[in-house]
Protein backbone atom coordinates (compact mmCIF):
# COMPACT_ATOMS: atom_id res chain seq x y z
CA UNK A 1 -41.20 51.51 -133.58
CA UNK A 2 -41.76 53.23 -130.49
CA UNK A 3 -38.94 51.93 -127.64
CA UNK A 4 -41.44 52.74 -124.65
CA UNK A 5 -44.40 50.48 -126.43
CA UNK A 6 -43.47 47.49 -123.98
CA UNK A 7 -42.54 49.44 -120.79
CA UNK A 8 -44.32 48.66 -117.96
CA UNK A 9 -45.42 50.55 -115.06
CA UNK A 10 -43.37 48.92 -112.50
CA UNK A 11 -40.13 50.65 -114.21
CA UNK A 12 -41.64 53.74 -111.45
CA UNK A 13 -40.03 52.92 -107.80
CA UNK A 14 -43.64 54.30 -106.66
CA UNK A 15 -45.53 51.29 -108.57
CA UNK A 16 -42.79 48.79 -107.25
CA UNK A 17 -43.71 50.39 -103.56
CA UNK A 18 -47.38 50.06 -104.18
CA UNK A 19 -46.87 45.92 -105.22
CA UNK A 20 -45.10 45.23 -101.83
CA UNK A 21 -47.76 47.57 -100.12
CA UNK A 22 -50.53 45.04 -101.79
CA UNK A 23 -48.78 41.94 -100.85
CA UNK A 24 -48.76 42.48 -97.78
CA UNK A 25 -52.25 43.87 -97.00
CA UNK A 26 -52.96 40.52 -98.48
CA UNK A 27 -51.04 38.92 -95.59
CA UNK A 28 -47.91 37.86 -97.70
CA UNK A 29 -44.44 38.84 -95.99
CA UNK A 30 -42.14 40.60 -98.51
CA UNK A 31 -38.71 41.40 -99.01
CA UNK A 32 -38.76 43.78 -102.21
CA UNK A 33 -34.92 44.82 -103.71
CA UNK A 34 -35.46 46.69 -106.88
CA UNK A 35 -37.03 44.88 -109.12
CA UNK A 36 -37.17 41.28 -107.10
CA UNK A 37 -39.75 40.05 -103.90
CA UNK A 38 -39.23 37.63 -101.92
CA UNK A 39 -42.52 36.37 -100.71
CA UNK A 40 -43.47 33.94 -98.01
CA UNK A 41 -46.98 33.20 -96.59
CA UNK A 42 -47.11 31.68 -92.63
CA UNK A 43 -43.77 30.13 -92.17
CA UNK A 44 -42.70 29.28 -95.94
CA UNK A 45 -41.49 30.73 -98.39
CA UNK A 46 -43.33 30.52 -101.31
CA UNK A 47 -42.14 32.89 -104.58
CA UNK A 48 -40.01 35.01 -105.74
CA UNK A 49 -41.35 37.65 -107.99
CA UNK A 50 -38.77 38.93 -110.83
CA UNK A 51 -40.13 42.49 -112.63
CA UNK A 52 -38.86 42.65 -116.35
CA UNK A 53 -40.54 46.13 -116.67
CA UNK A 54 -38.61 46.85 -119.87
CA UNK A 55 -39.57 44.04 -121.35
CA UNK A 56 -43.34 44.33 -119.24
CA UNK A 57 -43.00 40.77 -118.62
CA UNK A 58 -43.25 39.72 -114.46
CA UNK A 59 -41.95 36.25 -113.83
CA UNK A 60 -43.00 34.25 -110.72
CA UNK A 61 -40.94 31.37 -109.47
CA UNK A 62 -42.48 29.29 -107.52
CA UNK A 63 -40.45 27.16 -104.74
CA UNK A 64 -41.95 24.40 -103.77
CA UNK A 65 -45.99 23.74 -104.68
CA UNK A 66 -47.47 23.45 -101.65
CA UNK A 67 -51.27 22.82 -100.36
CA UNK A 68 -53.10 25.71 -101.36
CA UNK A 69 -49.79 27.37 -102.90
CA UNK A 70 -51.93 27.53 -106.71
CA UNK A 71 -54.38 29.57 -105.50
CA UNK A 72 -51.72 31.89 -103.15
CA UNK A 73 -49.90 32.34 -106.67
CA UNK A 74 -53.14 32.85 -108.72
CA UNK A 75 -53.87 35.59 -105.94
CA UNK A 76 -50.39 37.39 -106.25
CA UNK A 77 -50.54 37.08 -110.35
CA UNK A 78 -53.77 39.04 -109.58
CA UNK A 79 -52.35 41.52 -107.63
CA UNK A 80 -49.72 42.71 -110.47
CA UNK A 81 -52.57 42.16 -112.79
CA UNK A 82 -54.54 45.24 -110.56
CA UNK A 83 -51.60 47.60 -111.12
CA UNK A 84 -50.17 46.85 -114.97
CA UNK A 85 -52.67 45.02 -117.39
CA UNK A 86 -50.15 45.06 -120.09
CA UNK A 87 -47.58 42.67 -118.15
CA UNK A 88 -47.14 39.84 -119.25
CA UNK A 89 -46.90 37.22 -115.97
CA UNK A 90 -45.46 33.66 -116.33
CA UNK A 91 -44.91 31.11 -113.14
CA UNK A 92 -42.86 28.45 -113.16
């Protein structure tokens, strides 16, 4: 069994850098440290994002549903999407 099968791309800083780049071209504010964002959108805050990238699994944890916070998350989920397929991405 090959230990690198289920590494993900965002175990490279430069992959992590190009997620918070992405975010906020997509007008999302971000606070990235290591392997955690904290994302707001307007005034709110809306997720945190948690990388896993040994494990290629992203988790997104949403804070409080909002109006229009589904398709913010479905957007961001997309974003991660756009720079590892193989992740796996849960929200809750």
């Amino acid at each position: 069994m090959n230990p690198e099968a289920n590494r993900s791309l965002f175990i490279f800083p430069e992959t992590r850098l190009r997620l918070a780049y992405l975010l906020r071209r997509n007008g999302f504010h971000v606070r990235m440290h290591g392997y955690e964002y904290l994302v707001s959108y307007g005034n709110r805050f809306l997720c945190l994002i948690l990388l896993q990238p040994f494990e290629a699994t992203v988790l997104i944890r949403v804070f409080k549903w909002l109006e229009g916070s589904s398709m913010l998350v479905e957007r961001i989920a997309g974003l991660v999407k756009t720079l590892d397929e193989t992740s796996r991405v849960t929200t809750y």
